[in-house]
PDB file of N, CA and C in Angstrom:
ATOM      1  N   UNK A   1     -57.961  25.527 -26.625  1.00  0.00           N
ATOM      2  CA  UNK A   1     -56.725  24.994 -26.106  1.00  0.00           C
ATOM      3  C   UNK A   1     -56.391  25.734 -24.804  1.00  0.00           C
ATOM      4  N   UNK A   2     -55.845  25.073 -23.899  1.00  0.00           N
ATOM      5  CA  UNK A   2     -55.966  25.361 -22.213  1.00  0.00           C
ATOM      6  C   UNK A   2     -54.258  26.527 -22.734  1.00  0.00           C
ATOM      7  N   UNK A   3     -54.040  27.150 -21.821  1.00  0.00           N
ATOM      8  CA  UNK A   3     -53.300  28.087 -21.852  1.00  0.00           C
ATOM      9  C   UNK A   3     -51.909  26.978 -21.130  1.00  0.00           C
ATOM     10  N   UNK A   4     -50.743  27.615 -21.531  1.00  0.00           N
ATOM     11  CA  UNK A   4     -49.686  26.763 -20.746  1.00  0.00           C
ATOM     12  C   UNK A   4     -49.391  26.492 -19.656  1.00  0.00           C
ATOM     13  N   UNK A   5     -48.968  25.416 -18.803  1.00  0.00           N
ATOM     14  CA  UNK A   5     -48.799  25.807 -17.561  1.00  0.00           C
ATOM     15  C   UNK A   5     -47.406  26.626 -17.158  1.00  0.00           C
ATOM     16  N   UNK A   6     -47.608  27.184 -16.307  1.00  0.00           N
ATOM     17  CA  UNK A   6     -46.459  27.996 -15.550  1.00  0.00           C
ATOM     18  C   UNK A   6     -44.990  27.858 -15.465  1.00  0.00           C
ATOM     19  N   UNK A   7     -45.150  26.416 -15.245  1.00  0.00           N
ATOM     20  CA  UNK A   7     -43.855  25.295 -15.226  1.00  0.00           C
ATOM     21  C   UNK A   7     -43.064  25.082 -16.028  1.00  0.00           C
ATOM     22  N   UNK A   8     -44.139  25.071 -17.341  1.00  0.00           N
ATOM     23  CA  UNK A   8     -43.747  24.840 -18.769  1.00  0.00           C
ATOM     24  C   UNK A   8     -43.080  26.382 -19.367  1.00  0.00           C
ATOM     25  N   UNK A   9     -43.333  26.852 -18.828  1.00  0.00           N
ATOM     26  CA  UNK A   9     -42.850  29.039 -19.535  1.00  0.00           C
ATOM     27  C   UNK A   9     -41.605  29.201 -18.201  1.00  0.00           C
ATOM     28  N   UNK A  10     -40.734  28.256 -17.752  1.00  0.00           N
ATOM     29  CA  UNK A  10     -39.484  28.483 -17.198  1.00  0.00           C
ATOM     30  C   UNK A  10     -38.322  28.284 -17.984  1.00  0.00           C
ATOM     31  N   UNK A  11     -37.817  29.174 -18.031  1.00  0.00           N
ATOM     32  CA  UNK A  11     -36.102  28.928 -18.805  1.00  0.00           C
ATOM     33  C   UNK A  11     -35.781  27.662 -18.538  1.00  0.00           C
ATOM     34  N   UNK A  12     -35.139  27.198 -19.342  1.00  0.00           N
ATOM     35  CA  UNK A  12     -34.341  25.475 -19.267  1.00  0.00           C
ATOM     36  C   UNK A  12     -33.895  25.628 -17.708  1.00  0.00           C
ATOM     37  N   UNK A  13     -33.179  26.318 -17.687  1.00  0.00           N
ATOM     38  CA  UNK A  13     -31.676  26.402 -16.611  1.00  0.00           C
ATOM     39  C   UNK A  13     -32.253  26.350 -15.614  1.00  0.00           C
ATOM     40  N   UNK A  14     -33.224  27.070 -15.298  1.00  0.00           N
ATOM     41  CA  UNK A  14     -34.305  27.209 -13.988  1.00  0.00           C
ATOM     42  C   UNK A  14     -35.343  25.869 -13.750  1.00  0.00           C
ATOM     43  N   UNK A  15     -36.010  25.143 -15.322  1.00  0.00           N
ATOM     44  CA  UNK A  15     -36.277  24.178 -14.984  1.00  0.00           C
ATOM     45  C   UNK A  15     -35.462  22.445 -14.628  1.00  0.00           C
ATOM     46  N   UNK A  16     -34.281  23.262 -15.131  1.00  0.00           N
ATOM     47  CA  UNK A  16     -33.422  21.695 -14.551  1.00  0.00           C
ATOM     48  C   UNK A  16     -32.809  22.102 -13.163  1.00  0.00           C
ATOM     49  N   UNK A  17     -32.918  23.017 -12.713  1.00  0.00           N
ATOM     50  CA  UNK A  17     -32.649  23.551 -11.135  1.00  0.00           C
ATOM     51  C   UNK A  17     -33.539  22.906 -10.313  1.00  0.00           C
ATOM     52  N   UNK A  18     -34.920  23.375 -10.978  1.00  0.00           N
ATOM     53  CA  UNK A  18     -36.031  22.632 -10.183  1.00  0.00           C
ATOM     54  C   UNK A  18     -36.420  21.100  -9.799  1.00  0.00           C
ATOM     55  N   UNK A  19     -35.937  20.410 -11.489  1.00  0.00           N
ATOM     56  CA  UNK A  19     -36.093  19.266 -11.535  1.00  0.00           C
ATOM     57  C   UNK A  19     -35.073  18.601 -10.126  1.00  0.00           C
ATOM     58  N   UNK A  20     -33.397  18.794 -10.522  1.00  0.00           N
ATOM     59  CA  UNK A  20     -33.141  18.825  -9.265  1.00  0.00           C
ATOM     60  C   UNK A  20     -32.960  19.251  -7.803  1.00  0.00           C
ATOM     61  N   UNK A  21     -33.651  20.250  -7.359  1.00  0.00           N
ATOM     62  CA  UNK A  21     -34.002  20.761  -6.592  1.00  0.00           C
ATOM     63  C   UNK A  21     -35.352  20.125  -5.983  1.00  0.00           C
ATOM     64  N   UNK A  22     -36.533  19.134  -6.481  1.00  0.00           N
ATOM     65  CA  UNK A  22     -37.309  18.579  -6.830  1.00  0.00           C
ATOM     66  C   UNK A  22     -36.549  17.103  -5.984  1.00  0.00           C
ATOM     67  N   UNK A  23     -35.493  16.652  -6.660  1.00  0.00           N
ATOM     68  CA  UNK A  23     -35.332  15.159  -5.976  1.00  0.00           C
ATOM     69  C   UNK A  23     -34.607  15.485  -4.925  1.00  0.00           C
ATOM     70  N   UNK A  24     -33.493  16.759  -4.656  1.00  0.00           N
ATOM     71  CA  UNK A  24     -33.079  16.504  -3.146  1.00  0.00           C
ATOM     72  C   UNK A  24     -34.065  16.783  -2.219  1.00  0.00           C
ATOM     73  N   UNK A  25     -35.227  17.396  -2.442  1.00  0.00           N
ATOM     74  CA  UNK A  25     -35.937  16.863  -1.214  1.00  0.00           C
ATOM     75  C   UNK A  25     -36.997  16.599  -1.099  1.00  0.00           C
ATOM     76  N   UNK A  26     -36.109  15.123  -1.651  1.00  0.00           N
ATOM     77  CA  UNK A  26     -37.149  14.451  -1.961  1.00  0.00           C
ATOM     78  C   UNK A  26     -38.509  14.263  -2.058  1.00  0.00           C
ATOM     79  N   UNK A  27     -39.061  15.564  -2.948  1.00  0.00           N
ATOM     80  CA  UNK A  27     -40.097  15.677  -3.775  1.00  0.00           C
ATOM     81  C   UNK A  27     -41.453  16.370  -2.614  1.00  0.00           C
ATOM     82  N   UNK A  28     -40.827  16.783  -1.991  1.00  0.00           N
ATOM     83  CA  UNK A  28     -41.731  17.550  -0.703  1.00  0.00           C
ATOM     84  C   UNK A  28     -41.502  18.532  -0.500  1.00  0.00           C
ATOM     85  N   UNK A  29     -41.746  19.935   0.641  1.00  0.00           N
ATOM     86  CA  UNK A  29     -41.339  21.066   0.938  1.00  0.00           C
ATOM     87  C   UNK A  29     -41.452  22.211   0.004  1.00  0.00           C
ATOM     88  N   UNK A  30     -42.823  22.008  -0.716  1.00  0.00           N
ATOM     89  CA  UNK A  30     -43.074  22.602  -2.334  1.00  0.00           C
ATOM     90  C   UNK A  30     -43.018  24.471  -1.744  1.00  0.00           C
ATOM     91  N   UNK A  31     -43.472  24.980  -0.639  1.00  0.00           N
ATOM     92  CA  UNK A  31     -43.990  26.334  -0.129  1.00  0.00           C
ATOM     93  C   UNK A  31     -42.516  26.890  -0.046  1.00  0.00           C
ATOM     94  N   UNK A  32     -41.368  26.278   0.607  1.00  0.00           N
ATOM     95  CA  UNK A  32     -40.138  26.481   0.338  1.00  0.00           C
ATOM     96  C   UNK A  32     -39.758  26.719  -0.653  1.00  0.00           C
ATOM     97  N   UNK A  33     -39.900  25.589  -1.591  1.00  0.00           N
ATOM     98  CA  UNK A  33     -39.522  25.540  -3.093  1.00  0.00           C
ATOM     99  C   UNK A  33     -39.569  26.693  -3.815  1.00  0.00           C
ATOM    100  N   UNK A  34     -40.975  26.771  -3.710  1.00  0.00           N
ATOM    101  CA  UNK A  34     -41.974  28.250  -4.712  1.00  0.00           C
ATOM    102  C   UNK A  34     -40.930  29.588  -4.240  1.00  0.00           C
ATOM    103  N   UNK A  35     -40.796  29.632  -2.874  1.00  0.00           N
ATOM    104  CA  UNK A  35     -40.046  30.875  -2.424  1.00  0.00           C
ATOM    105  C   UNK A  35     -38.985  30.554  -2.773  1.00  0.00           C
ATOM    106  N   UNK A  36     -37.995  29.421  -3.190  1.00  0.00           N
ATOM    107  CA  UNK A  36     -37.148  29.846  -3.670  1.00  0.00           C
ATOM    108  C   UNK A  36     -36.741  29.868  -5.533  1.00  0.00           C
ATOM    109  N   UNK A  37     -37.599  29.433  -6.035  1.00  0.00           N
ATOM    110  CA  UNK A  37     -38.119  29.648  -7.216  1.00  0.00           C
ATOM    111  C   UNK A  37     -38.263  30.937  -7.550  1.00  0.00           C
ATOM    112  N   UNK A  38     -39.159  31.424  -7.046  1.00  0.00           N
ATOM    113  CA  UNK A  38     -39.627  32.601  -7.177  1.00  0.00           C
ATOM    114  C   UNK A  38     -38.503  33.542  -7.278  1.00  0.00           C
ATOM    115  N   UNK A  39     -37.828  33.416  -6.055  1.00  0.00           N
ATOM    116  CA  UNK A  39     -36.763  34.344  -5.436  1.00  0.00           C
ATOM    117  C   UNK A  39     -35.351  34.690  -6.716  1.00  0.00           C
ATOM    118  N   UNK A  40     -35.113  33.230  -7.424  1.00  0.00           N
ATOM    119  CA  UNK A  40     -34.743  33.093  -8.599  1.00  0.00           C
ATOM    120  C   UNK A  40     -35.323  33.714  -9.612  1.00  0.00           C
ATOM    121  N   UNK A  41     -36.320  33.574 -10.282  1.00  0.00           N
ATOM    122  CA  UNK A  41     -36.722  34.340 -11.018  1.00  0.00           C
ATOM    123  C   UNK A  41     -36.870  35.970 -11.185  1.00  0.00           C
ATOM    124  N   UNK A  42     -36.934  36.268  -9.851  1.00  0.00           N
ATOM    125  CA  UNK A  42     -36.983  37.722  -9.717  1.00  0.00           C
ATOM    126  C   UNK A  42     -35.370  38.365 -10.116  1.00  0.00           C
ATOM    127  N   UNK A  43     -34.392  37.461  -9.352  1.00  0.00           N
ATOM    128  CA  UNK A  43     -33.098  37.764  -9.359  1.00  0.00           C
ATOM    129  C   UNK A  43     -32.828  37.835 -10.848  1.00  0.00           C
ATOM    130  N   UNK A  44     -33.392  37.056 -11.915  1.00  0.00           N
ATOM    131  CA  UNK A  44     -32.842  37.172 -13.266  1.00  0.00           C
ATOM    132  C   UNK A  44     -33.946  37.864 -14.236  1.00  0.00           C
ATOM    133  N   UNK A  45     -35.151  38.781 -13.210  1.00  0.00           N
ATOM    134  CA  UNK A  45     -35.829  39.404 -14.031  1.00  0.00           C
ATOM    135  C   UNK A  45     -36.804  39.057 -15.049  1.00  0.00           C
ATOM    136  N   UNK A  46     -37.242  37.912 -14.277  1.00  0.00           N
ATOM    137  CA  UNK A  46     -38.422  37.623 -14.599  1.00  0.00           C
ATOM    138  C   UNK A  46     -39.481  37.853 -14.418  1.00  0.00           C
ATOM    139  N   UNK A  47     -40.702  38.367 -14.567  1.00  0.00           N
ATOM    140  CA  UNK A  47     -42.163  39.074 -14.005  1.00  0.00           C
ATOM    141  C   UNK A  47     -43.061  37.474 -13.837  1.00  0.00           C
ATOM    142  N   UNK A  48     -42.544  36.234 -14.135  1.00  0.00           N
ATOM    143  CA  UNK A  48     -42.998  35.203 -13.981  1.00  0.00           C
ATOM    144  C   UNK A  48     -43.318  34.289 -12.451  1.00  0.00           C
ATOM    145  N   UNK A  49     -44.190  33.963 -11.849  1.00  0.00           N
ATOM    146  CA  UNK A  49     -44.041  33.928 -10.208  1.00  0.00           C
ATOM    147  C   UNK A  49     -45.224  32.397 -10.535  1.00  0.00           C
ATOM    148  N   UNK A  50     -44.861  31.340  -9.446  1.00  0.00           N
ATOM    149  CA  UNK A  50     -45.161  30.575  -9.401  1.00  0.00           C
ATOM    150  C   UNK A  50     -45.641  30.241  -8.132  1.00  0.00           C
ATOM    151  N   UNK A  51     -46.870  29.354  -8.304  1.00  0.00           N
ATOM    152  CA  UNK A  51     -47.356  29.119  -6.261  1.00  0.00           C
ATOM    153  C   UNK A  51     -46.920  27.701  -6.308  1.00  0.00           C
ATOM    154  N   UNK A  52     -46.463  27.149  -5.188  1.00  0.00           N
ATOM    155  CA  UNK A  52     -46.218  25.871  -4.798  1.00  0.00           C
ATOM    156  C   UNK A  52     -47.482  24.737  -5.166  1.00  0.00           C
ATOM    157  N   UNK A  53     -49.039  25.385  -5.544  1.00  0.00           N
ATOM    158  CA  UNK A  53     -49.711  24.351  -6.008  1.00  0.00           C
ATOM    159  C   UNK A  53     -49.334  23.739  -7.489  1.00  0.00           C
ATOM    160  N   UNK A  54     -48.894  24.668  -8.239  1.00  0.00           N
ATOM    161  CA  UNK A  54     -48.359  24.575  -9.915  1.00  0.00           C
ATOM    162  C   UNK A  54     -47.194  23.677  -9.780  1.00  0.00           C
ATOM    163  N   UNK A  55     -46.141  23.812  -8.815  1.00  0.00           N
ATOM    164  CA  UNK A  55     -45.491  22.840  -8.174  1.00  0.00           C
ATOM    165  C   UNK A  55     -45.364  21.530  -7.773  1.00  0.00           C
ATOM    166  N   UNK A  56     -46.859  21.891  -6.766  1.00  0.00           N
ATOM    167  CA  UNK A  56     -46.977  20.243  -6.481  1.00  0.00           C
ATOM    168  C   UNK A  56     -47.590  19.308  -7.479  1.00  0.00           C
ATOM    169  N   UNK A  57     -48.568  20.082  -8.423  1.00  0.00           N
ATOM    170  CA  UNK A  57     -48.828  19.001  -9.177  1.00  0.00           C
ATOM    171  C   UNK A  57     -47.464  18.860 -10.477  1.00  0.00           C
ATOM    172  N   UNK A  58     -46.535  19.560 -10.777  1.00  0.00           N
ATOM    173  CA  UNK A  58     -45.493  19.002 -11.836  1.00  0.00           C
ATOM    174  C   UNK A  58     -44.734  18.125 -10.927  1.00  0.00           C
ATOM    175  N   UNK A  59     -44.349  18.569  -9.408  1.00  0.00           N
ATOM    176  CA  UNK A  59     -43.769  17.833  -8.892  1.00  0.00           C
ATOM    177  C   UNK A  59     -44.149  16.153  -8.833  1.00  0.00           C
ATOM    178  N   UNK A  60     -45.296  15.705  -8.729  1.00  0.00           N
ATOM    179  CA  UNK A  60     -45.809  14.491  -8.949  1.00  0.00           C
ATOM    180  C   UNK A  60     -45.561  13.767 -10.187  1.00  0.00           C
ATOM    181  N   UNK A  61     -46.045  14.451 -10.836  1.00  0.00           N
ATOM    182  CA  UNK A  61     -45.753  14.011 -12.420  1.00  0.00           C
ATOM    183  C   UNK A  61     -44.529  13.716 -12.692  1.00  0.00           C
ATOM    184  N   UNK A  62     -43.363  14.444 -12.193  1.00  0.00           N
ATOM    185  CA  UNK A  62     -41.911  14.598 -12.296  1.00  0.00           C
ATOM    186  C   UNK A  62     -41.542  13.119 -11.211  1.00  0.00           C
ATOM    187  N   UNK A  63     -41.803  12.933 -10.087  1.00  0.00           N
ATOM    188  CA  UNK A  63     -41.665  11.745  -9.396  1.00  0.00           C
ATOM    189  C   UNK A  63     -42.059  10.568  -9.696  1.00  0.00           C
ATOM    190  N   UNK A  64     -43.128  10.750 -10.549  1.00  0.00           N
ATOM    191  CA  UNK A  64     -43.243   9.361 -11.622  1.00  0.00           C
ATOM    192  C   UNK A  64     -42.560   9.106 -12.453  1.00  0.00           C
ATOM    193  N   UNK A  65     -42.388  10.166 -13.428  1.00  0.00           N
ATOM    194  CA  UNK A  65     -41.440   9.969 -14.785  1.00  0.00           C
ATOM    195  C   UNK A  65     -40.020   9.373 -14.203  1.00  0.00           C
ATOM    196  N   UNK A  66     -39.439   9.571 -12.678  1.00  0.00           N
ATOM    197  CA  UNK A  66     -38.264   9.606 -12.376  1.00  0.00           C
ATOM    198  C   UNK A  66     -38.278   8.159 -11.820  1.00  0.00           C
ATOM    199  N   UNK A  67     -39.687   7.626 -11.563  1.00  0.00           N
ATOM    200  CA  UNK A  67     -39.457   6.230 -10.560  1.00  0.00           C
ATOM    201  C   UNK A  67     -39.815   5.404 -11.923  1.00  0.00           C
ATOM    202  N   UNK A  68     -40.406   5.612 -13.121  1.00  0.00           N
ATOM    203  CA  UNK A  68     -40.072   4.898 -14.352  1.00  0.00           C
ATOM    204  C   UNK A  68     -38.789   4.386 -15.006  1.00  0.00           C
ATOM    205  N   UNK A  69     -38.125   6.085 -14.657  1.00  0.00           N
ATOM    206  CA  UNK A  69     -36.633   5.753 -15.150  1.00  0.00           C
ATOM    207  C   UNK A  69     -36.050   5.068 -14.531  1.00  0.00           C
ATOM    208  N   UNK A  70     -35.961   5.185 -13.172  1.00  0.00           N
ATOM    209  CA  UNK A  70     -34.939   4.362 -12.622  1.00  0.00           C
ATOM    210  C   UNK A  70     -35.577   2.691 -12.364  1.00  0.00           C
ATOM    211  N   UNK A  71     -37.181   2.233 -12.721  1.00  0.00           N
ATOM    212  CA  UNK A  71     -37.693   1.248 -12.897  1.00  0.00           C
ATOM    213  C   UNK A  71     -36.884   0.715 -14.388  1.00  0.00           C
ATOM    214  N   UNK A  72     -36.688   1.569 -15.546  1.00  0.00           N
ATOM    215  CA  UNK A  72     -36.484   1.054 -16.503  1.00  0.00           C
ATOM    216  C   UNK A  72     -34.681   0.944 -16.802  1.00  0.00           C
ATOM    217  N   UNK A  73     -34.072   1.802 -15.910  1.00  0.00           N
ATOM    218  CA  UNK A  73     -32.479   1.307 -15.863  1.00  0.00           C
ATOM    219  C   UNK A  73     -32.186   0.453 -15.243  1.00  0.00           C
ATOM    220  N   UNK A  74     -32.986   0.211 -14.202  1.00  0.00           N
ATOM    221  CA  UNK A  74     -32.858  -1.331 -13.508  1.00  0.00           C
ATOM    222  C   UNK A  74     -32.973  -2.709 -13.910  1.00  0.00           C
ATOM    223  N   UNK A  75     -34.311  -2.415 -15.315  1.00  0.00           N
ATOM    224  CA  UNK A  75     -34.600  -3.736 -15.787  1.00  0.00           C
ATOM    225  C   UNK A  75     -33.046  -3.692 -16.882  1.00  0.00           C
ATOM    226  N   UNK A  76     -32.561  -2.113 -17.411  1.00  0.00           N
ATOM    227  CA  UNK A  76     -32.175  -2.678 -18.663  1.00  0.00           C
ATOM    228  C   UNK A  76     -30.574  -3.318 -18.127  1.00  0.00           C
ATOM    229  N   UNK A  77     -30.222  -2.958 -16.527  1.00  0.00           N
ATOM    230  CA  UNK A  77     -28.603  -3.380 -16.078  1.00  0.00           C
ATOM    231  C   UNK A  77     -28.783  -5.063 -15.863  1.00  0.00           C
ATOM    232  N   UNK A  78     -30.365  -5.365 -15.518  1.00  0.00           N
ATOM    233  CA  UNK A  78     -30.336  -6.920 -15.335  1.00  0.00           C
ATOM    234  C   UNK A  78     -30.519  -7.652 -16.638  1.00  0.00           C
ATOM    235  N   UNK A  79     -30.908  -6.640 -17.928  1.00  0.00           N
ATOM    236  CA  UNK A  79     -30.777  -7.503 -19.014  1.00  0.00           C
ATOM    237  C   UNK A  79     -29.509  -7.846 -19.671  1.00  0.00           C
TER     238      UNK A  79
END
């Protein structure tokens, strides 16, 4: 069994920061991101550090799941 990803071993609070932190901009500027990720984590004492590649690929994944949702609130306001 593959070891966890990085993304996945973030406190809630930090990963719903990201998540939105993730759509304001708009899903790009990941090297920023990481530094300020990072910069967070250190501040609350975490030994946990993340590179913007671990990033870009949740970030993708996360921009799908999000263009589903709003694909699937759209169908359900016209039903």
């Amino acid at each position: 069994m593959p070891p966890p990803r990085k993304v996945d071993l973030l406190p809630a609070e930090l990963k719903s920061w990201l998540q939105d932190a993730l759509k304001e901009r708009g899903f790009g500027g990941y090297e920023e991101l990481a530094d300020d990720l990072n910069f967070r984590l250190e501040e609350e004492g975490y030994a946990l550090r993340i590179q913007k590649t671990a990033l870009h690929s949740f970030g993708q994944e996360y921009a799908e799941f999000v263009k589903y949702q709003d694909e699937a609130a759209a169908w359900a306001a016209d039903w």
